[in-house]
N, C-alpha and C. Protein backbone atom coordinates (compact mmCIF):
# COMPACT_ATOMS: atom_id res chain seq x y z
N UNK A 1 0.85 -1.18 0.00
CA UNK A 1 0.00 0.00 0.00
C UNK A 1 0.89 1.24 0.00
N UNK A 2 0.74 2.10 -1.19
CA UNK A 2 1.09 3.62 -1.13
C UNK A 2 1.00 4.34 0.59
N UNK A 3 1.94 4.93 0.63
CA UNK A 3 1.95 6.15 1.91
C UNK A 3 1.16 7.00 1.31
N UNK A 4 0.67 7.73 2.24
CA UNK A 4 -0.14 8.98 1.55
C UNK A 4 1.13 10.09 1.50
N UNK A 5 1.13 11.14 0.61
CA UNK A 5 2.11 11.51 0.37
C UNK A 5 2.50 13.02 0.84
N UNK A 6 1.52 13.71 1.13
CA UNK A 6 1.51 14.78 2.16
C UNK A 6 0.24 14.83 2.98
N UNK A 7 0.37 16.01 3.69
CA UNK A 7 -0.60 16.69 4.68
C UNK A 7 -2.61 16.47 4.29
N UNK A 8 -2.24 17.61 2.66
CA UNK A 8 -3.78 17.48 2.67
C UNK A 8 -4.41 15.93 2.86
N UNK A 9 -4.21 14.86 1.79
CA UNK A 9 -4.32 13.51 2.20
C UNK A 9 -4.43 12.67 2.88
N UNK A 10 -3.71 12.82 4.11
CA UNK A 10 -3.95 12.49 5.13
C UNK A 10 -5.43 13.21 6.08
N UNK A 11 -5.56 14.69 5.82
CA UNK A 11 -6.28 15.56 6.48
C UNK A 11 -7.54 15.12 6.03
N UNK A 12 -7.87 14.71 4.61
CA UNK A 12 -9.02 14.75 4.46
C UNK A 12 -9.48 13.21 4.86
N UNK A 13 -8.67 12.17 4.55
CA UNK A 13 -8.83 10.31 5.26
C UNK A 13 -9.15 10.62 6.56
N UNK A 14 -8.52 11.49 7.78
CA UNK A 14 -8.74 11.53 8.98
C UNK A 14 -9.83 12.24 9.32
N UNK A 15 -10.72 12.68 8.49
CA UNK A 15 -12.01 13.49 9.01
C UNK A 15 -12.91 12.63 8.38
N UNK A 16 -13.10 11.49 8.01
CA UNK A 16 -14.10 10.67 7.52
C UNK A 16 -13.73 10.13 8.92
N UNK A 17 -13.00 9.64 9.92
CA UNK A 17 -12.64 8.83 11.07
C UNK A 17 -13.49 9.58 11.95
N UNK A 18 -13.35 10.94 12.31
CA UNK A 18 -14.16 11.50 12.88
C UNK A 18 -15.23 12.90 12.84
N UNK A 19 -15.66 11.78 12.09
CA UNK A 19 -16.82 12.01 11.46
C UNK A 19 -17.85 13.29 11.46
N UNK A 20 -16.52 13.99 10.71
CA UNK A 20 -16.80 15.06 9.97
C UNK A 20 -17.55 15.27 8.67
N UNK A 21 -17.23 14.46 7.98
CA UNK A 21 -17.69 14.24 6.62
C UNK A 21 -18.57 13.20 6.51
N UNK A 22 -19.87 13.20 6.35
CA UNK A 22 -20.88 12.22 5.82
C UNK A 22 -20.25 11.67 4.76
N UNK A 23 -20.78 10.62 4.76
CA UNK A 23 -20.12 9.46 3.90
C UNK A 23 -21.24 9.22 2.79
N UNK A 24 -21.65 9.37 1.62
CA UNK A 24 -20.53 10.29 0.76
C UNK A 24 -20.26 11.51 0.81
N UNK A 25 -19.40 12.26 0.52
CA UNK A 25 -19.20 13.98 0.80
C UNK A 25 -19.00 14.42 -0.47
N UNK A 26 -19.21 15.93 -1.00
CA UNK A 26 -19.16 16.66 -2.05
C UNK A 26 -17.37 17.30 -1.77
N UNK A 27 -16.52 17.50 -2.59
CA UNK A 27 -15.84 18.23 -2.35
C UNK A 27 -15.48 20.09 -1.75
N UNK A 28 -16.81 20.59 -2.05
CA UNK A 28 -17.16 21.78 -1.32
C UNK A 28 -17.57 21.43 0.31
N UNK A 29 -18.07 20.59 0.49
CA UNK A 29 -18.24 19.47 2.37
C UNK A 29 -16.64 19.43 2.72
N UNK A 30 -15.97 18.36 2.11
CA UNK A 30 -14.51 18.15 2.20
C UNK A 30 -13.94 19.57 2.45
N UNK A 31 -14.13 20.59 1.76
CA UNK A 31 -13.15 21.70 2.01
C UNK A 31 -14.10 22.46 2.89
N UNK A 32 -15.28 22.58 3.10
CA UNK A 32 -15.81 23.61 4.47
C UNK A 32 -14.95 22.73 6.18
N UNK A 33 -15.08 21.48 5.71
CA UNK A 33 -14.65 20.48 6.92
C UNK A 33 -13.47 20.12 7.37
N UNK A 34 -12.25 20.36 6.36
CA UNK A 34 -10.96 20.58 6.42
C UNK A 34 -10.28 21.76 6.25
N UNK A 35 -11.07 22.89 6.20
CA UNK A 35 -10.63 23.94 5.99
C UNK A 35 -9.40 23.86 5.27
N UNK A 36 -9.45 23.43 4.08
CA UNK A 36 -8.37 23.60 2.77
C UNK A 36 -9.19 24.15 1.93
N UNK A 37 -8.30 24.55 0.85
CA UNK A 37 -8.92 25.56 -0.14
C UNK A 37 -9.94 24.07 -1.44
N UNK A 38 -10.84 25.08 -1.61
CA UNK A 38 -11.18 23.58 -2.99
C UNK A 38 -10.68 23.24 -4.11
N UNK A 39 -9.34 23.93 -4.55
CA UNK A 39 -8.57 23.58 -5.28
C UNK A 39 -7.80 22.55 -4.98
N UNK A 40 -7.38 22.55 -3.52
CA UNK A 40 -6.41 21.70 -2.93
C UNK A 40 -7.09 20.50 -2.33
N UNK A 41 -8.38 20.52 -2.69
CA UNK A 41 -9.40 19.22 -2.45
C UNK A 41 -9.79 18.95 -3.71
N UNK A 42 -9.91 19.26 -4.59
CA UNK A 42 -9.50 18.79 -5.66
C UNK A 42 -8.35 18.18 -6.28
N UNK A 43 -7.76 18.56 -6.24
CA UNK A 43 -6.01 17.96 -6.66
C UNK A 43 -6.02 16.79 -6.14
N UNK A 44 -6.39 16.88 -4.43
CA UNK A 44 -5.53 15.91 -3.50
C UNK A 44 -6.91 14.19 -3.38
N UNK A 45 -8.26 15.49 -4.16
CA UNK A 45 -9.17 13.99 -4.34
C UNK A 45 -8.88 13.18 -5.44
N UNK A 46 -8.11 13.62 -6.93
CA UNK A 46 -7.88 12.88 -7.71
C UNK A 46 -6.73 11.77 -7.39
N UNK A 47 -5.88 12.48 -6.74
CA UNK A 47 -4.54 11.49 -6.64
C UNK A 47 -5.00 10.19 -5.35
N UNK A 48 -5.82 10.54 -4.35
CA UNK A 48 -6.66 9.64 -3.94
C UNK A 48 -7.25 8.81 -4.34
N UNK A 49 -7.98 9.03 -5.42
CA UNK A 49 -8.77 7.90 -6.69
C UNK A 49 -7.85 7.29 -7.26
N UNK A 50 -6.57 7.80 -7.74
CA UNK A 50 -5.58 7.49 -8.53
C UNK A 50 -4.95 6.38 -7.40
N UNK A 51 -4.52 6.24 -6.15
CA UNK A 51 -4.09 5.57 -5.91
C UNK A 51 -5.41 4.29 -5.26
N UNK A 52 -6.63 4.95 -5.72
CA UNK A 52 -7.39 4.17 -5.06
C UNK A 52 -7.89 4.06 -3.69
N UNK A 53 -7.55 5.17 -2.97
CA UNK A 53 -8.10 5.04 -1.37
C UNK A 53 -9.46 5.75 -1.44
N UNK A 54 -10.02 6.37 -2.43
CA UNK A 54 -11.36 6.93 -2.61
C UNK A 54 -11.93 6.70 -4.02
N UNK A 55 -12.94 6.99 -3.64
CA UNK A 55 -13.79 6.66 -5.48
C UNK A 55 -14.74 7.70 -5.21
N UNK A 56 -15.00 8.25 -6.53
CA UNK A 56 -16.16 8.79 -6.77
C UNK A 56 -17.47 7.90 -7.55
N UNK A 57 -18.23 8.32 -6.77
CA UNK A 57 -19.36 7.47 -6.90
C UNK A 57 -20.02 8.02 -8.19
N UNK A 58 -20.27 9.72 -8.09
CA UNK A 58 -20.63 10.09 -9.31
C UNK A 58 -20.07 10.65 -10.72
N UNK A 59 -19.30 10.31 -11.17
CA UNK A 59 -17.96 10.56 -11.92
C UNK A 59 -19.05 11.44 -13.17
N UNK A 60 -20.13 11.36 -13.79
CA UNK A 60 -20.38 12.36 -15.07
C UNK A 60 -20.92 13.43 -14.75
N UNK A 61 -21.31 13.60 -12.88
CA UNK A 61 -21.52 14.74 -12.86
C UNK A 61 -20.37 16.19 -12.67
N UNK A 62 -20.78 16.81 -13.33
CA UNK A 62 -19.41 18.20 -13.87
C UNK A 62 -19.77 18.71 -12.34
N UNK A 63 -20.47 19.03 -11.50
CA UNK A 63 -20.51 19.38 -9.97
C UNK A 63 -21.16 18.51 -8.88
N UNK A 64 -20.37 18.67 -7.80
CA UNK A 64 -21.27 17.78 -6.96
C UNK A 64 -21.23 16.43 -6.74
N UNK A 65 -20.03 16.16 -7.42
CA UNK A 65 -19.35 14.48 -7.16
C UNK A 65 -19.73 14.46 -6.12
N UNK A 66 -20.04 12.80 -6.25
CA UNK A 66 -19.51 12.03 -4.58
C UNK A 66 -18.36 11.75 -4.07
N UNK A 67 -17.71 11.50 -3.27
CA UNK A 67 -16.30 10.61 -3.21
C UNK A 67 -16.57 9.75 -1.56
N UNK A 68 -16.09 8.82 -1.66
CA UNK A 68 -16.00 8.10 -0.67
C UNK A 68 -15.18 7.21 -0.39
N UNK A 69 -14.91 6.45 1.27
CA UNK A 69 -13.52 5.74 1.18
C UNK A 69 -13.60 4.83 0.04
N UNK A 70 -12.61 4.20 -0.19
CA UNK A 70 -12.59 2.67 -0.34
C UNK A 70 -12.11 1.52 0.41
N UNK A 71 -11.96 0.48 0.38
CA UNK A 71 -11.85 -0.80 1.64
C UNK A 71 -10.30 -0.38 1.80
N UNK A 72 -9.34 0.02 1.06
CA UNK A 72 -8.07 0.29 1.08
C UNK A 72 -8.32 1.39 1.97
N UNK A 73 -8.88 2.88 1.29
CA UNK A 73 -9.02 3.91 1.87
C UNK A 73 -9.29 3.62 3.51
N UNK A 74 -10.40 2.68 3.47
CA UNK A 74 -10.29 2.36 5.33
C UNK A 74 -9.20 1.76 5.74
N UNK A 75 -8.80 1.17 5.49
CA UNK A 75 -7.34 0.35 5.68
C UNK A 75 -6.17 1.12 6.14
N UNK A 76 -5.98 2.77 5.20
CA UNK A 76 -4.92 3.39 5.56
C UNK A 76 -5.35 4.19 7.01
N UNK A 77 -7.06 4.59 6.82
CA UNK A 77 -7.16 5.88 8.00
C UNK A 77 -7.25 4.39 9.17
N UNK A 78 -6.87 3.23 9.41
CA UNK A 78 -7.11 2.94 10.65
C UNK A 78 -5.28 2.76 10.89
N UNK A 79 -4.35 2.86 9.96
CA UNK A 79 -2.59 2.97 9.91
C UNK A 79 -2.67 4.47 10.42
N UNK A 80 -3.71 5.17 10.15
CA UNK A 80 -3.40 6.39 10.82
C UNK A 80 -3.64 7.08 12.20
N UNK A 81 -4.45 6.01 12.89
CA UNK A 81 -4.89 6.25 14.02
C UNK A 81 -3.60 6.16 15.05
């Protein structure tokens, strides 16, 4: 399993733990709840999908994706506890 590779990544896996983020969350949720910018929840949600610790559930919508863990994605936030 990939390390997560900086800060935001980790920030946003650890607020699905405490349960900040409804499961599924919009990326505008993700960034009111991590207070990161939504650019930088963007970026840091693709490379997440990319390595597979999240999926978007609704991928053709142009706003308002879903994203949520995946069984990996749980896997790393309990390495992070």
């Amino acid at each position: 399993m990939e390390e997560i590779s900086h800060g935001f990544c980790e920030n946003i896996v650890k607020q699905y733990d405490k349960n900040k983020l409804a499961r599924p969350s919009t990326p505008s949720i993700i960034s009111e709840k991590t207070a990161l910018y939504p650019s930088h929840v963007s970026l840091t949600l693709s490379e997440l999908v990319e390595k597979k610790l999240v999926v978007c559930l609704t991928p053709k919508l142009r706003k308002g994706r879903l994203y949520e863990l995946t069984k990996d994605g749980h896997s790393v936030l309990k390495n992070l506890k």
